[in-house]
Structure formats: C-alpha cells, structure tokens
Protein backbone atom coordinates (compact mmCIF):
# COMPACT_ATOMS: atom_id res chain seq x y z
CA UNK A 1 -4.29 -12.66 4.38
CA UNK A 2 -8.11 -12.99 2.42
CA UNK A 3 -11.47 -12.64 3.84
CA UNK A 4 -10.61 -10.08 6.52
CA UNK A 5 -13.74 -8.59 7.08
CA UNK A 6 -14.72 -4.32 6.91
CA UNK A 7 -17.22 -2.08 7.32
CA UNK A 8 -17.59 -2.41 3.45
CA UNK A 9 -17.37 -6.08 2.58
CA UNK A 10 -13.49 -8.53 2.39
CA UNK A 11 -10.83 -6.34 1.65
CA UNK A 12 -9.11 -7.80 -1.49
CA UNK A 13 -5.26 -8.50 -1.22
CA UNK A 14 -2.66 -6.32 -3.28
CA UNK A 15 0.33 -8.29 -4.13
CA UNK A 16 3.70 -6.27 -4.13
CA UNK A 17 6.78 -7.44 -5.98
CA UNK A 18 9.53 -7.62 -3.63
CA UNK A 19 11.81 -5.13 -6.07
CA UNK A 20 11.03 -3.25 -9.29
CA UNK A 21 7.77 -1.76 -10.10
CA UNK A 22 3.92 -2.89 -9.39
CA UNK A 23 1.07 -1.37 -10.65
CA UNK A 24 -2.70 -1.79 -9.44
CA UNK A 25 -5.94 -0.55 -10.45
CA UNK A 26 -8.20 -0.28 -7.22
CA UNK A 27 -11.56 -0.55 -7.86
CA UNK A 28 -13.11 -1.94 -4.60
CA UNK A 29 -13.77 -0.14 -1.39
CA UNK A 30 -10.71 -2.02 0.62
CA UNK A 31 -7.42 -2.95 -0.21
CA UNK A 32 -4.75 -4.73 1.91
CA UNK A 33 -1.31 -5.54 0.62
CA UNK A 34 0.09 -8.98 1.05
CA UNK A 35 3.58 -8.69 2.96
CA UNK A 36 6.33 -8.05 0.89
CA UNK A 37 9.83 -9.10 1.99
CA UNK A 38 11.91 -6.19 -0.24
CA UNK A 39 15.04 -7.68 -1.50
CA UNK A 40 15.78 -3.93 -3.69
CA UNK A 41 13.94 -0.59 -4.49
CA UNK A 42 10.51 -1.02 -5.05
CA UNK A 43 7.80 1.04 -6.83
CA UNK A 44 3.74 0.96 -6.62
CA UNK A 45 1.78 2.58 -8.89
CA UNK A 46 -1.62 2.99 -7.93
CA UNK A 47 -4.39 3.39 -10.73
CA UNK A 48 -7.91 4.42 -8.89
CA UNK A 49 -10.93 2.65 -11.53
CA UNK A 50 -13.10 5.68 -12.21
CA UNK A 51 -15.94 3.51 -10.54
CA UNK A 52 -13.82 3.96 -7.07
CA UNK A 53 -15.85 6.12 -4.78
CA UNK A 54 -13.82 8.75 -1.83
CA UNK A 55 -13.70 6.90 1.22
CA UNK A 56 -12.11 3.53 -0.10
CA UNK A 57 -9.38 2.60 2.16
CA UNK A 58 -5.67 0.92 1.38
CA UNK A 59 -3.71 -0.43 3.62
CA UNK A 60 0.23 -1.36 3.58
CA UNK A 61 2.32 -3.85 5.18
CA UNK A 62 6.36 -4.00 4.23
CA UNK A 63 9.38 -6.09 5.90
CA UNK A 64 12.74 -4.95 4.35
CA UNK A 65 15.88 -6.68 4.37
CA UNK A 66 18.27 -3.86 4.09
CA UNK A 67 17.56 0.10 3.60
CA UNK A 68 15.42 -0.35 0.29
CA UNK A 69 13.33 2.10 -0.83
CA UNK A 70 9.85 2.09 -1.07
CA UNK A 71 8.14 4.89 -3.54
CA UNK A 72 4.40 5.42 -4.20
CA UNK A 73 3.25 6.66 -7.86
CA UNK A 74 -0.14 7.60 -9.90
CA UNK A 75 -3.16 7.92 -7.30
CA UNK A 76 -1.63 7.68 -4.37
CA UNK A 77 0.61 10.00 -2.32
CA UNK A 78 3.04 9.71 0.09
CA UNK A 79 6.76 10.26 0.35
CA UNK A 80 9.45 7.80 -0.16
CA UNK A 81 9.84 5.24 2.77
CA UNK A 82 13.22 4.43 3.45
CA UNK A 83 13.39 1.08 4.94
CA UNK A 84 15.65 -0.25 8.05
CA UNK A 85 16.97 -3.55 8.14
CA UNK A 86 15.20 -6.55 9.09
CA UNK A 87 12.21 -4.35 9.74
CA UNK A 88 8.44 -3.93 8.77
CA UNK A 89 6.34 -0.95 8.57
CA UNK A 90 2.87 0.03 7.93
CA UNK A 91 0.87 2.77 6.16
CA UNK A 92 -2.82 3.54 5.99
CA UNK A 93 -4.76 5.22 3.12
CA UNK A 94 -7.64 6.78 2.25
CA UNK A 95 -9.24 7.87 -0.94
CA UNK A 96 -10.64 11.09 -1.65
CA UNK A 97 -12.43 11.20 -5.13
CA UNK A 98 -8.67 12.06 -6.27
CA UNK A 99 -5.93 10.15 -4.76
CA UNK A 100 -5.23 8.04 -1.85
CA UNK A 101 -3.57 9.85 0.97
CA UNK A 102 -1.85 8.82 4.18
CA UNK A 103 -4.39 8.32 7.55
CA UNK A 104 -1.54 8.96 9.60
CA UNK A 105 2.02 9.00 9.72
CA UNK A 106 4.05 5.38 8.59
CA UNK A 107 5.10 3.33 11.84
CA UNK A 108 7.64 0.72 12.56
CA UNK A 109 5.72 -2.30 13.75
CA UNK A 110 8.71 -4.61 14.86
C-alpha cells in the first residue's frame, strides 16, 4: 500500500517483521504499516526523528495466525495486543511532541 494520499502529503509504508523485533525512526508526518501476517511474538520499536513535529499520525494494520503477541516500545505507547487466530486488527496513532499515542481503542476488522 504506497501513495495513499493525506492531509499532509503520501504516507510512507512501515514494514513489520512478521516475529522478533522492528525498529523505525519516523520522521515524516504519516506512517502506515504494511500488513504483517505474525507467525510469533512481535516487537516495534518506534524512534520519533527530533525533526518530527506533534500531530504526525501512524497507523497499524496486523493479521495473526495464532494468539501472538504484539508489543509497542520507545515513542510509542500502547499496551500489548494479544492477537486471535486468523484475525487482523487495527490501531491509530498520533504524535504529541513526545510519543505516539492511541486515537482510539484497537478494533478487530475481520
């Protein structure tokens, strides 16, 4: 999913690894995660660039296969998504000068 257009310009994909740890720097105003199938636990660190100004938006799409575990880290908060099998969920953020918090509470989209 590229060039989907915003407010603020294309939102630039985040690749997840489908288990272990990822870590991204966000330095843009938008930020959309390429859909992960999760095949174990899986960790995202999120680095905010000291250039990234409050209001930059991330969003998160996730299909799991079993009941992985999904667990945010660094600049963004948000409590550990437990996942259901054969399932995707979704989770918006938004960015506050600090650290990217949840828009709203993480929904079950199939």
């Amino acid at each position: 999913m590229s060039n989907i257009r915003a407010p603020f310009g294309d939102l630039q994909d985040v690749t997840i690894a489908a288990t272990g740890a990822t870590a991204v720097t966000l330095s843009k105003d938008g930020y959309n995660s390429v859909i992960p199938t999760l095949t174990g636990n899986a960790t995202l660190t999120v680095t905010a660039d000291s250039e990234l100004e409050a209001g930059a938006e991330f969003s998160i799409v996730v299909k799991t296969t079993a009941t992985e575990t999904f667990t945010f880290a660094g600049n963004i908060v948000a409590p550990v998504v437990t996942g259901v099998a054969g399932k995707t969920w979704a989770q918006g953020f938004k960015y506050n000068g600090t650290a990217f918090y949840p828009v709203g509470a993480k929904i079950q989209v199939d």
